[in-house]
C-alpha atoms as a PDB file:
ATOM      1  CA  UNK A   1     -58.927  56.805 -82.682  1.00  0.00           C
ATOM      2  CA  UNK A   2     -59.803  59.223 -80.052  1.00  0.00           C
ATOM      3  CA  UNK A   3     -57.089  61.175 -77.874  1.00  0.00           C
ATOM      4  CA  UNK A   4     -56.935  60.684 -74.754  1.00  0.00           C
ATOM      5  CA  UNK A   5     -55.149  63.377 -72.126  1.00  0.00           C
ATOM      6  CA  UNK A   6     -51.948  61.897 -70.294  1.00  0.00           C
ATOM      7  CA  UNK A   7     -54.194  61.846 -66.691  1.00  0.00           C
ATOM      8  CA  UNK A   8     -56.894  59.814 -68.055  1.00  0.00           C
ATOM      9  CA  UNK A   9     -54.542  57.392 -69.878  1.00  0.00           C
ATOM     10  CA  UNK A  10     -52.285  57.103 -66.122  1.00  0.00           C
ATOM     11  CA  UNK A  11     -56.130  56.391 -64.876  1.00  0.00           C
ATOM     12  CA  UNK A  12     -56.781  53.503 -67.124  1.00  0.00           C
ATOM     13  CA  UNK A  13     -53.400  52.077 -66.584  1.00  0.00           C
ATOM     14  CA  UNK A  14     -53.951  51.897 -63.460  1.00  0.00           C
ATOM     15  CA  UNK A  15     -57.545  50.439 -63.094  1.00  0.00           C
ATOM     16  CA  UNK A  16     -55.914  47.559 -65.987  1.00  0.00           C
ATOM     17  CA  UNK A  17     -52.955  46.680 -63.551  1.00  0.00           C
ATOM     18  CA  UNK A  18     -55.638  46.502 -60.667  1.00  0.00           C
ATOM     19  CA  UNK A  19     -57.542  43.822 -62.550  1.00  0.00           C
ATOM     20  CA  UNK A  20     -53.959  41.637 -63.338  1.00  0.00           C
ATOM     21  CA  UNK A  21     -54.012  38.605 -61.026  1.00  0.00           C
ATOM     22  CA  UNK A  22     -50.419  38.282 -60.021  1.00  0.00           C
ATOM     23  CA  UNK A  23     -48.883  35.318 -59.034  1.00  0.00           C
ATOM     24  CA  UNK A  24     -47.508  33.939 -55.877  1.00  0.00           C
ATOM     25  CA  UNK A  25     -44.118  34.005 -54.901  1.00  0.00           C
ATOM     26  CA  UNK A  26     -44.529  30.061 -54.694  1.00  0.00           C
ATOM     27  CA  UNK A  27     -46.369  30.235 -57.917  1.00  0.00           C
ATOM     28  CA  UNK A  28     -43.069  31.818 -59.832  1.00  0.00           C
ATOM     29  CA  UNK A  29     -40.606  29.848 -58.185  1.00  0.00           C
ATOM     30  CA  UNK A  30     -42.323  26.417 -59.056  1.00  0.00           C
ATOM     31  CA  UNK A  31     -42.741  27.760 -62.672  1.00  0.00           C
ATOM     32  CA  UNK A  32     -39.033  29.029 -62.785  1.00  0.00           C
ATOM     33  CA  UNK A  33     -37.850  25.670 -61.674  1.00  0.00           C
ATOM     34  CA  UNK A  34     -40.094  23.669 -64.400  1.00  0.00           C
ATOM     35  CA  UNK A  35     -38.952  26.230 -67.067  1.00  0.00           C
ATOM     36  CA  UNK A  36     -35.763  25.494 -66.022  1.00  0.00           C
ATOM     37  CA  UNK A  37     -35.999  21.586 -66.207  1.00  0.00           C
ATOM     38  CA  UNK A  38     -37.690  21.749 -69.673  1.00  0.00           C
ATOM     39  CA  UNK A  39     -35.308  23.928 -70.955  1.00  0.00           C
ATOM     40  CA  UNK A  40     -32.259  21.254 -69.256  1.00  0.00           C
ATOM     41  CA  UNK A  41     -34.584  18.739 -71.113  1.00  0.00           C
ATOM     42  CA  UNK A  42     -34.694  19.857 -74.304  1.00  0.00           C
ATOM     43  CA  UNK A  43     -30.705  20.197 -74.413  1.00  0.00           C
ATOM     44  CA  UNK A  44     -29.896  17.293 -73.721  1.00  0.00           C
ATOM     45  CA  UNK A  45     -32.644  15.644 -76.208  1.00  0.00           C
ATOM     46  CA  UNK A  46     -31.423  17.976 -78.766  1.00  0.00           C
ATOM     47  CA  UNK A  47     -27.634  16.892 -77.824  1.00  0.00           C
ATOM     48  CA  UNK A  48     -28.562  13.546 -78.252  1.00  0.00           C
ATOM     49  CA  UNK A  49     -30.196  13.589 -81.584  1.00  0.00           C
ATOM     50  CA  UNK A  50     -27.064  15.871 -82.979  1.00  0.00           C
ATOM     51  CA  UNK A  51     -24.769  13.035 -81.977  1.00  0.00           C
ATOM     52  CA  UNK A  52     -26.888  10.352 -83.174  1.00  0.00           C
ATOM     53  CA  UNK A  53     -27.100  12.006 -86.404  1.00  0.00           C
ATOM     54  CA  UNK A  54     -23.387  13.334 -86.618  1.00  0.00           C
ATOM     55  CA  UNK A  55     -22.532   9.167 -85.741  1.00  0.00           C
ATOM     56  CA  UNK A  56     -24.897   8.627 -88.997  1.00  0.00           C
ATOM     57  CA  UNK A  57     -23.320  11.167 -91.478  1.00  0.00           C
ATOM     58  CA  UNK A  58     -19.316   9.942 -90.164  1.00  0.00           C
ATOM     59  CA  UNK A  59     -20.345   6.095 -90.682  1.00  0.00           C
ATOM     60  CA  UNK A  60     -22.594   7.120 -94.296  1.00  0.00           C
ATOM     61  CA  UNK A  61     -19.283   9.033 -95.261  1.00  0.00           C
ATOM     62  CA  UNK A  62     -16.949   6.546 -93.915  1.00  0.00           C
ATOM     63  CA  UNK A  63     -18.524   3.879 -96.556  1.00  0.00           C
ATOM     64  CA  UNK A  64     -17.777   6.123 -99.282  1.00  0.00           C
ATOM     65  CA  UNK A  65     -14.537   7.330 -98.868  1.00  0.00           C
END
């Protein structure tokens, strides 16, 4: 791999960044809120499914014992 000097390397950071399309201000708040929701989502399904399956196990153990 070739070395490169520290001022070319700042020079080709610098053209890269220049090519990034950044997003909106609008753009990141609408995709903080869904990340947001979908992570709100996913707790609760995952809540539900670890009491549903706790209520299994107690009533499967319950028969038993």
């Amino acid at each position: 791999m070739a070395k490169t000097n520290p001022l070319e390397f700042l020079q080709q950071v610098r053209s890269e960044t220049e090519k990034v399309t950044w997003p909106t201000r609008r753009e990141t708040a609408i995709t903080t809120v869904m990340v947001l929701i979908m992570a709100v989502a996913s707790a609760v399904f995952f809540m539900l499914v670890d009491w549903m399956i706790r209520i299994g196990l107690s009533a499967l153990l319950s028969i038993g014992g």
